[in-house]
PDB file of N, CA and C in Angstrom:
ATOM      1  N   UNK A   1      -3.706-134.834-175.681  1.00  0.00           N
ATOM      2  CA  UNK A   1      -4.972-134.124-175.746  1.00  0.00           C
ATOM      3  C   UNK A   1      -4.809-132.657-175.377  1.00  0.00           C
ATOM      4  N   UNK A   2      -3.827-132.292-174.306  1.00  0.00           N
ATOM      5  CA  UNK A   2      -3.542-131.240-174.174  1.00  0.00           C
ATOM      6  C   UNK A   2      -3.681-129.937-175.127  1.00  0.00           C
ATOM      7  N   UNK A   3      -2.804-130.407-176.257  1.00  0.00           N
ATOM      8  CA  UNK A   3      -2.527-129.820-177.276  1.00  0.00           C
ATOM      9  C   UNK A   3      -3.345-129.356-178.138  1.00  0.00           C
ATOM     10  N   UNK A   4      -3.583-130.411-178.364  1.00  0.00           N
ATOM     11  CA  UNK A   4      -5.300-130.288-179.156  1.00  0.00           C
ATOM     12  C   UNK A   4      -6.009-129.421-178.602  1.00  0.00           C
ATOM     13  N   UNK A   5      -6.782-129.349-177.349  1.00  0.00           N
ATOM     14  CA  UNK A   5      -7.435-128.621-176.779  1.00  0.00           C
ATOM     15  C   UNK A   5      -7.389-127.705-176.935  1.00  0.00           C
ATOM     16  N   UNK A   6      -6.213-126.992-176.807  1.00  0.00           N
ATOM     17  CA  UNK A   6      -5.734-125.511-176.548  1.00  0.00           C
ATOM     18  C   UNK A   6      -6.088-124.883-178.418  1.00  0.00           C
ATOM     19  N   UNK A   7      -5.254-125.660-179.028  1.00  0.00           N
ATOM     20  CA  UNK A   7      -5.252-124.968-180.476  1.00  0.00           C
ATOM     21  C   UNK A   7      -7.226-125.129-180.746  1.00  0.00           C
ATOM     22  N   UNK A   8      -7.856-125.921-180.285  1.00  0.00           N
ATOM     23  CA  UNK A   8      -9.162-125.397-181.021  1.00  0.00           C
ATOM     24  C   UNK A   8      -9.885-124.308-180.395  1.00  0.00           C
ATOM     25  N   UNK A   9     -10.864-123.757-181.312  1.00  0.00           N
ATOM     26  CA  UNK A   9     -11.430-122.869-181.147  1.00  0.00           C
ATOM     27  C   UNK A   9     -12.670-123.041-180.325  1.00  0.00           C
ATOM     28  N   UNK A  10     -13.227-121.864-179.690  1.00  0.00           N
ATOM     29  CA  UNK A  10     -14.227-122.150-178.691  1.00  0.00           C
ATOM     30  C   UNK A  10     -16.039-122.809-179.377  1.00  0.00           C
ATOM     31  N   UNK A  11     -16.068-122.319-180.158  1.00  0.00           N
ATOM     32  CA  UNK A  11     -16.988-123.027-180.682  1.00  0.00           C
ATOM     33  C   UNK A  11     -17.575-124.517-181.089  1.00  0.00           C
ATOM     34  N   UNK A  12     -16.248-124.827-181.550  1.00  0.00           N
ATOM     35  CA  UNK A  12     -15.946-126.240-182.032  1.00  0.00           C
ATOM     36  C   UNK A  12     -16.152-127.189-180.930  1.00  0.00           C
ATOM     37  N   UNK A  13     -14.657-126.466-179.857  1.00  0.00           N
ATOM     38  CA  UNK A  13     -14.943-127.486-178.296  1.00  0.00           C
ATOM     39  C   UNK A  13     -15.877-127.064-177.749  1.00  0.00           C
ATOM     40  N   UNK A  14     -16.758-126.199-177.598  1.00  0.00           N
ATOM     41  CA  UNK A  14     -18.633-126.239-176.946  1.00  0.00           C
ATOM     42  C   UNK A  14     -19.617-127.397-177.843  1.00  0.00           C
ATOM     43  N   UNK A  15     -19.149-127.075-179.166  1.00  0.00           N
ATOM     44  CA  UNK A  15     -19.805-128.497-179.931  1.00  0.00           C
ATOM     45  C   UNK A  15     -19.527-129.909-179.834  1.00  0.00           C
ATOM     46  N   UNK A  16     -18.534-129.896-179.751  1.00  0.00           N
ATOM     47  CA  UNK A  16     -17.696-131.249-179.056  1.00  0.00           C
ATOM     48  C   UNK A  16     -18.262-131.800-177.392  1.00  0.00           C
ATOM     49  N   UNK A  17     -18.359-130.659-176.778  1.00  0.00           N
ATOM     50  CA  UNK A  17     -18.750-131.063-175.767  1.00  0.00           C
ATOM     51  C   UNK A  17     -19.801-131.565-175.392  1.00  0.00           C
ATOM     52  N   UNK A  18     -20.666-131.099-176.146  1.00  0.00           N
ATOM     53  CA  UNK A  18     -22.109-131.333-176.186  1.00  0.00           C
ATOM     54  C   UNK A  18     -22.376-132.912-177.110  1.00  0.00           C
ATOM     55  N   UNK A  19     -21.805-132.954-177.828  1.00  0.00           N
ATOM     56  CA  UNK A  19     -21.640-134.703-178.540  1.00  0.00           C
ATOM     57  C   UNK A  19     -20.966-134.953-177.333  1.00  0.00           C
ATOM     58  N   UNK A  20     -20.308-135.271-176.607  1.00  0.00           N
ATOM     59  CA  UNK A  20     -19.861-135.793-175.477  1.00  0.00           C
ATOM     60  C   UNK A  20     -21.152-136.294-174.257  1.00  0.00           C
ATOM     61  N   UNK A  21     -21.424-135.002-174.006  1.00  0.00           N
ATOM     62  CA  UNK A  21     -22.750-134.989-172.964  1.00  0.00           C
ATOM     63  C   UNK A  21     -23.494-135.994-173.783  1.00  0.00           C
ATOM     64  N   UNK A  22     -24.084-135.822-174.762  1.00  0.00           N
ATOM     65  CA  UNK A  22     -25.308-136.731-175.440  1.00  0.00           C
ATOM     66  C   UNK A  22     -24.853-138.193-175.678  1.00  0.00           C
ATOM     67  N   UNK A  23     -23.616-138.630-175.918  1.00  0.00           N
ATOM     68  CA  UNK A  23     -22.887-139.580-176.032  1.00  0.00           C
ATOM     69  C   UNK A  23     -22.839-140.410-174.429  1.00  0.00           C
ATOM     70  N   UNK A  24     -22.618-139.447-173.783  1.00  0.00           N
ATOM     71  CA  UNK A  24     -22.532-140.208-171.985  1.00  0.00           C
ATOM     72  C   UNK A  24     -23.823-140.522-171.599  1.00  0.00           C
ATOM     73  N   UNK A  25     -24.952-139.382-172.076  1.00  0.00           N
ATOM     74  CA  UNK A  25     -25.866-139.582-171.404  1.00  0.00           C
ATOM     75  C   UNK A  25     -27.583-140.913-171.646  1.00  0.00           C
ATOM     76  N   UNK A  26     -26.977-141.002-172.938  1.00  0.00           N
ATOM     77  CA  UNK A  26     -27.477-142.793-173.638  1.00  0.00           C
ATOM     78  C   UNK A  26     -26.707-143.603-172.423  1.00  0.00           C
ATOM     79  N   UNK A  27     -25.369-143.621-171.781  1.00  0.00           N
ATOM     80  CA  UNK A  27     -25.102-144.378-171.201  1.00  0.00           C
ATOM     81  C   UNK A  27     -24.791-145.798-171.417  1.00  0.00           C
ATOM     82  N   UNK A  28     -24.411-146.052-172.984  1.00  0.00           N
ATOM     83  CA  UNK A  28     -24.454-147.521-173.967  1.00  0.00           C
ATOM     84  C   UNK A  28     -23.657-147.757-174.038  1.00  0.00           C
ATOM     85  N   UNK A  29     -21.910-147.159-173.923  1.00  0.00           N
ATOM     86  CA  UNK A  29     -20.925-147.241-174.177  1.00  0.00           C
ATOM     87  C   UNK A  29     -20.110-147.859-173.082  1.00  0.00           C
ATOM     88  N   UNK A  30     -19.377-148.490-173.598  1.00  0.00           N
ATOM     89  CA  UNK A  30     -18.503-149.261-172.249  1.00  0.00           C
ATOM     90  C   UNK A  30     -18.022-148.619-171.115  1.00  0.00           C
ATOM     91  N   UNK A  31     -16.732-148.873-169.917  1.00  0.00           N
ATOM     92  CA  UNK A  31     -17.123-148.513-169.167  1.00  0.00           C
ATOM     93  C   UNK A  31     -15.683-147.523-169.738  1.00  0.00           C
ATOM     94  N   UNK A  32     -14.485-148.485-170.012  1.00  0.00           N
ATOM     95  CA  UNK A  32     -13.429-147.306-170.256  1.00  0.00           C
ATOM     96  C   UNK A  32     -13.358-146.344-171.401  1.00  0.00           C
ATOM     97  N   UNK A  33     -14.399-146.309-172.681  1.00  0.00           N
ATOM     98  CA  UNK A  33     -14.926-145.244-173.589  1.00  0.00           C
ATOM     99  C   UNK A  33     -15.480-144.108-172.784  1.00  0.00           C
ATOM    100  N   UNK A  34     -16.367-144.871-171.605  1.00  0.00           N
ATOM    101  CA  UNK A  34     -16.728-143.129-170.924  1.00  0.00           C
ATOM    102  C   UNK A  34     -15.997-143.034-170.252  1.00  0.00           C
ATOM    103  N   UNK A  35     -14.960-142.905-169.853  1.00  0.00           N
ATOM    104  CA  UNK A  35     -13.900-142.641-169.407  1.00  0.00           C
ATOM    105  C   UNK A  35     -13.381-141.242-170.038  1.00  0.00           C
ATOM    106  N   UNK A  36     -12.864-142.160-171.114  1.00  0.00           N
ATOM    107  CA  UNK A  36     -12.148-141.170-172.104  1.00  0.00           C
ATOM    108  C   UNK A  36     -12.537-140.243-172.357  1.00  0.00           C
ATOM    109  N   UNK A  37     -13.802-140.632-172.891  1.00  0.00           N
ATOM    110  CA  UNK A  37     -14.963-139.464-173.390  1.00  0.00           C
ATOM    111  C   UNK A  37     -14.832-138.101-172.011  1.00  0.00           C
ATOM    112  N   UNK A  38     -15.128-138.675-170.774  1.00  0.00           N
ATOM    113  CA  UNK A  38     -14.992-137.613-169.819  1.00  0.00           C
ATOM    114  C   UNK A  38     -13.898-136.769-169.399  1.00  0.00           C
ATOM    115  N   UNK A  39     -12.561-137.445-169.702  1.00  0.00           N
ATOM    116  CA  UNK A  39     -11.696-136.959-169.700  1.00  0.00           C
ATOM    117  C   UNK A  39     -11.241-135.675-170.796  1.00  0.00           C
ATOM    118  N   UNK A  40     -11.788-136.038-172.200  1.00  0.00           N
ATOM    119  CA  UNK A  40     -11.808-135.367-173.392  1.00  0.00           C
ATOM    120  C   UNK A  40     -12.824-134.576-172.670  1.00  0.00           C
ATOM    121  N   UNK A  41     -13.867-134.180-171.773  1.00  0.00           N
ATOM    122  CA  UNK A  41     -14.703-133.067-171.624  1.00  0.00           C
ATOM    123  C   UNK A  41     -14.360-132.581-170.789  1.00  0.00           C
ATOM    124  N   UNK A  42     -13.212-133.120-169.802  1.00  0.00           N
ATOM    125  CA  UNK A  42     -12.822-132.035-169.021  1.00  0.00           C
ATOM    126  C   UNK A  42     -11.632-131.080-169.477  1.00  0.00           C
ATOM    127  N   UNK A  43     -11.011-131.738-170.380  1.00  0.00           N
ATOM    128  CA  UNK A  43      -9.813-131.288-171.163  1.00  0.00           C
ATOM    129  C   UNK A  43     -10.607-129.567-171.888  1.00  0.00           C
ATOM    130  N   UNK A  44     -11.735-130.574-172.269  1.00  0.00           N
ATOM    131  CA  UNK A  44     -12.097-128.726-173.150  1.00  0.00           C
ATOM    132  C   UNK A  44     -12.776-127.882-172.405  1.00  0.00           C
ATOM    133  N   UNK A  45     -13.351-128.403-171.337  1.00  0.00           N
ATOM    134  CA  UNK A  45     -14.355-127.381-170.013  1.00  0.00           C
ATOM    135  C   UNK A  45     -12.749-126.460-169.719  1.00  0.00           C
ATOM    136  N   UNK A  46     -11.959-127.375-169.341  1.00  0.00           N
ATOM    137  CA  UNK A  46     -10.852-126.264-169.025  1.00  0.00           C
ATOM    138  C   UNK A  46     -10.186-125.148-170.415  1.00  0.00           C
ATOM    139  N   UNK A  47      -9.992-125.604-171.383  1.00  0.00           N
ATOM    140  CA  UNK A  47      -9.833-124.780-172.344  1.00  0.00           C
ATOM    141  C   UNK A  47     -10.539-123.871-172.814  1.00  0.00           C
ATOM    142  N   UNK A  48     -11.622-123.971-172.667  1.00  0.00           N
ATOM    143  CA  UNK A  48     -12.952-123.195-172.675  1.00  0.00           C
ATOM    144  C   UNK A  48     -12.728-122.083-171.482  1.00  0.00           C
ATOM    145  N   UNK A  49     -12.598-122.536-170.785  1.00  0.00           N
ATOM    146  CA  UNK A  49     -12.739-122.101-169.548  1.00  0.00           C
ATOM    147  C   UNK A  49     -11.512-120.647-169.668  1.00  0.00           C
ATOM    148  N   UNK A  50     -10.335-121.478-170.117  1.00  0.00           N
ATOM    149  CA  UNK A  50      -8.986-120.403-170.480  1.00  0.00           C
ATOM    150  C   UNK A  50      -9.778-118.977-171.429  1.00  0.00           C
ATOM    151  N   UNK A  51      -9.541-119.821-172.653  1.00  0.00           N
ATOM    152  CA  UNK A  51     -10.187-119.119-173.538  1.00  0.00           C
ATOM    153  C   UNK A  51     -11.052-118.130-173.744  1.00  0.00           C
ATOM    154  N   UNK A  52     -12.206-118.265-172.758  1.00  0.00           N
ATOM    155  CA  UNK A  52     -13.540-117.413-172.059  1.00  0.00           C
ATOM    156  C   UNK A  52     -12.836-116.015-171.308  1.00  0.00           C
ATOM    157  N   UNK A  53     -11.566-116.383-170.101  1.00  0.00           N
ATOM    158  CA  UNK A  53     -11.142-115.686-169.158  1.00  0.00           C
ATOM    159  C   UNK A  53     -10.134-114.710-170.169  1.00  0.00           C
ATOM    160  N   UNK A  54      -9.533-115.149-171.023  1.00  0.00           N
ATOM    161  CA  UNK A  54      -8.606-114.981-171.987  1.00  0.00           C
ATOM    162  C   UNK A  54      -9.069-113.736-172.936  1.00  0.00           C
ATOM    163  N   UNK A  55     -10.581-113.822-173.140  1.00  0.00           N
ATOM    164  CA  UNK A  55     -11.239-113.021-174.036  1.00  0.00           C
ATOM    165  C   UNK A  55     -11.687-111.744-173.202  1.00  0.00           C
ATOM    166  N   UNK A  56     -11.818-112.394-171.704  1.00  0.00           N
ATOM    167  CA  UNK A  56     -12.852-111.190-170.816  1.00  0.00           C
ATOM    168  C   UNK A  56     -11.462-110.074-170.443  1.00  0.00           C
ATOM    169  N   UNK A  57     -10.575-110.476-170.463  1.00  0.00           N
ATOM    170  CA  UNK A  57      -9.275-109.782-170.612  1.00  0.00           C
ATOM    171  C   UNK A  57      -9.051-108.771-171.028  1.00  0.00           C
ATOM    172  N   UNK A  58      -9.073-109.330-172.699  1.00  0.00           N
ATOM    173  CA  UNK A  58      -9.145-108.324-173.474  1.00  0.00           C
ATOM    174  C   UNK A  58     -10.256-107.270-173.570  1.00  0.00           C
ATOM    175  N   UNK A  59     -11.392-107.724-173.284  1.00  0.00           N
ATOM    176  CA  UNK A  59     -12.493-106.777-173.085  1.00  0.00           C
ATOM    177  C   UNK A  59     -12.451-105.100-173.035  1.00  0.00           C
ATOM    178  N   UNK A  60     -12.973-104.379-173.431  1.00  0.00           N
ATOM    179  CA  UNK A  60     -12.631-103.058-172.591  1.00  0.00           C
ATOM    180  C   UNK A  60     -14.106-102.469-172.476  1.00  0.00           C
ATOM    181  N   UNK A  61     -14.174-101.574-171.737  1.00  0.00           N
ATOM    182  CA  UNK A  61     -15.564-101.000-171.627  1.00  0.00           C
ATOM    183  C   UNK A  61     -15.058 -99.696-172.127  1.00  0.00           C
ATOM    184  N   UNK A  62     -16.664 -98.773-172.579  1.00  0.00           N
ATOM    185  CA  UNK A  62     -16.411 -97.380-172.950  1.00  0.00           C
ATOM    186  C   UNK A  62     -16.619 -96.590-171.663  1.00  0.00           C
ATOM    187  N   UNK A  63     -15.855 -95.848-171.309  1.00  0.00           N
ATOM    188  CA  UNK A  63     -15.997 -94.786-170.104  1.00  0.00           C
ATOM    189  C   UNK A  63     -16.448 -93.573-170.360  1.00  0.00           C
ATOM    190  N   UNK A  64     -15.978 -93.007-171.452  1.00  0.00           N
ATOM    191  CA  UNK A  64     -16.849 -91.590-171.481  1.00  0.00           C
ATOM    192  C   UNK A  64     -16.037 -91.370-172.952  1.00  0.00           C
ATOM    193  N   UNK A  65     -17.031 -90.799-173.602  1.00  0.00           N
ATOM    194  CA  UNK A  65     -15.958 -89.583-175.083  1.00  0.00           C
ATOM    195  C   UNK A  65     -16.176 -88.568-174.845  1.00  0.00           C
ATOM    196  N   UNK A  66     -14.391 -88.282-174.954  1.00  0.00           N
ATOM    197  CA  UNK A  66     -13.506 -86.893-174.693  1.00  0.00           C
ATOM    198  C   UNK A  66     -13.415 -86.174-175.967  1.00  0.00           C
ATOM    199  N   UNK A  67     -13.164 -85.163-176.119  1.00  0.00           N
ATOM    200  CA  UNK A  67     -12.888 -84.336-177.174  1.00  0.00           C
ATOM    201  C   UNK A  67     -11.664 -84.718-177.995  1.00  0.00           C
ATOM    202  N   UNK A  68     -10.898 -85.823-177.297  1.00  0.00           N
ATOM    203  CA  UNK A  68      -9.307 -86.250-178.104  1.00  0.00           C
ATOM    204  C   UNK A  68     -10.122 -87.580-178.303  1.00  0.00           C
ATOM    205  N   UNK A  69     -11.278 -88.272-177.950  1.00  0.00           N
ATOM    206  CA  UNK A  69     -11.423 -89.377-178.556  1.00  0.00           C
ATOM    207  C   UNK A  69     -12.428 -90.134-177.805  1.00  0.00           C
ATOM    208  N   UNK A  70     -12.431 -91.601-177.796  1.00  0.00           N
ATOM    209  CA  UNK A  70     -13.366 -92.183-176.862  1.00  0.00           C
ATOM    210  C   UNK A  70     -12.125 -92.534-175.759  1.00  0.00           C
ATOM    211  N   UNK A  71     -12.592 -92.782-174.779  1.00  0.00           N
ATOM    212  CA  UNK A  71     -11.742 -93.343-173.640  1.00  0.00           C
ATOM    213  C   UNK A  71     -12.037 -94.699-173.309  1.00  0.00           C
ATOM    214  N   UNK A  72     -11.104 -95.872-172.885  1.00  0.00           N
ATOM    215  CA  UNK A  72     -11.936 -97.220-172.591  1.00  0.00           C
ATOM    216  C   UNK A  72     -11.134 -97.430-171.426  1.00  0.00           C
ATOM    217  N   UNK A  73     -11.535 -98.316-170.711  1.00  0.00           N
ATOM    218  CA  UNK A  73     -10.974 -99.159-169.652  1.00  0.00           C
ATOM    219  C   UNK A  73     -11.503-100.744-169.402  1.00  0.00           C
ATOM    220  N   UNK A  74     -10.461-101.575-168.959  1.00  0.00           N
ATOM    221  CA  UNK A  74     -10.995-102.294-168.867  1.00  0.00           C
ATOM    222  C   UNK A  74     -11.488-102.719-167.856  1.00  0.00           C
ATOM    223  N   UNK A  75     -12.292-104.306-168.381  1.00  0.00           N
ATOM    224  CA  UNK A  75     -13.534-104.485-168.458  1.00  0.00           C
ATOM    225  C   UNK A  75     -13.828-104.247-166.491  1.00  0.00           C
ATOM    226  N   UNK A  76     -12.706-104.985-165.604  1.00  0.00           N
ATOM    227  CA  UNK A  76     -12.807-105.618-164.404  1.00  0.00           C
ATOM    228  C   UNK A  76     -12.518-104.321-163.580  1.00  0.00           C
ATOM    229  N   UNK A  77     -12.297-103.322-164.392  1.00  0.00           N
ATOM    230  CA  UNK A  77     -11.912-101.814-163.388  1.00  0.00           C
ATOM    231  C   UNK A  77     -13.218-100.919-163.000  1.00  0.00           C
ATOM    232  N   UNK A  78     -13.271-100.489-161.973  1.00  0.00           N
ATOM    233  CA  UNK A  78     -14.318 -99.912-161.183  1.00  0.00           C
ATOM    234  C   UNK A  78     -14.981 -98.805-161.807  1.00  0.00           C
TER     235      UNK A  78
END
């Protein structure tokens, strides 16, 4: 599952997750299906989770435009 996780995209596993939630929360399913099922939602809360931190990274903010251009910094700098 690992694997999986990582290669999908954030959208998909927020959609996934959410069929998960709605899937647990009928509460109809046996006991080791929700299992799995929870395990598969923590697998993508954490990939998500990467992914999210992964993006805020890259982020940059605009600081001021200079006469040679715009200037950026990123996002987490003062």
């Amino acid at each position: 599952m690992a694997e999986k996780t990582a290669e999908v995209r954030l959208e998909d596993a927020l959609k996934r997750l959410a069929e998960i939630v709605k899937t647990l929360e009928q509460g109809d399913g046996a006991l080791e299906d929700s299992l799995k099922l929870f395990e598969e939602g923590v697998a993508l809360t954490r990939a998500c989770h990467s992914k999210l931190s992964d993006a805020e990274k890259r982020i940059e903010i605009l600081s001021r435009v200079t006469p040679q251009g715009v200037e950026t910094k990123p996002l987490n700098q003062p």
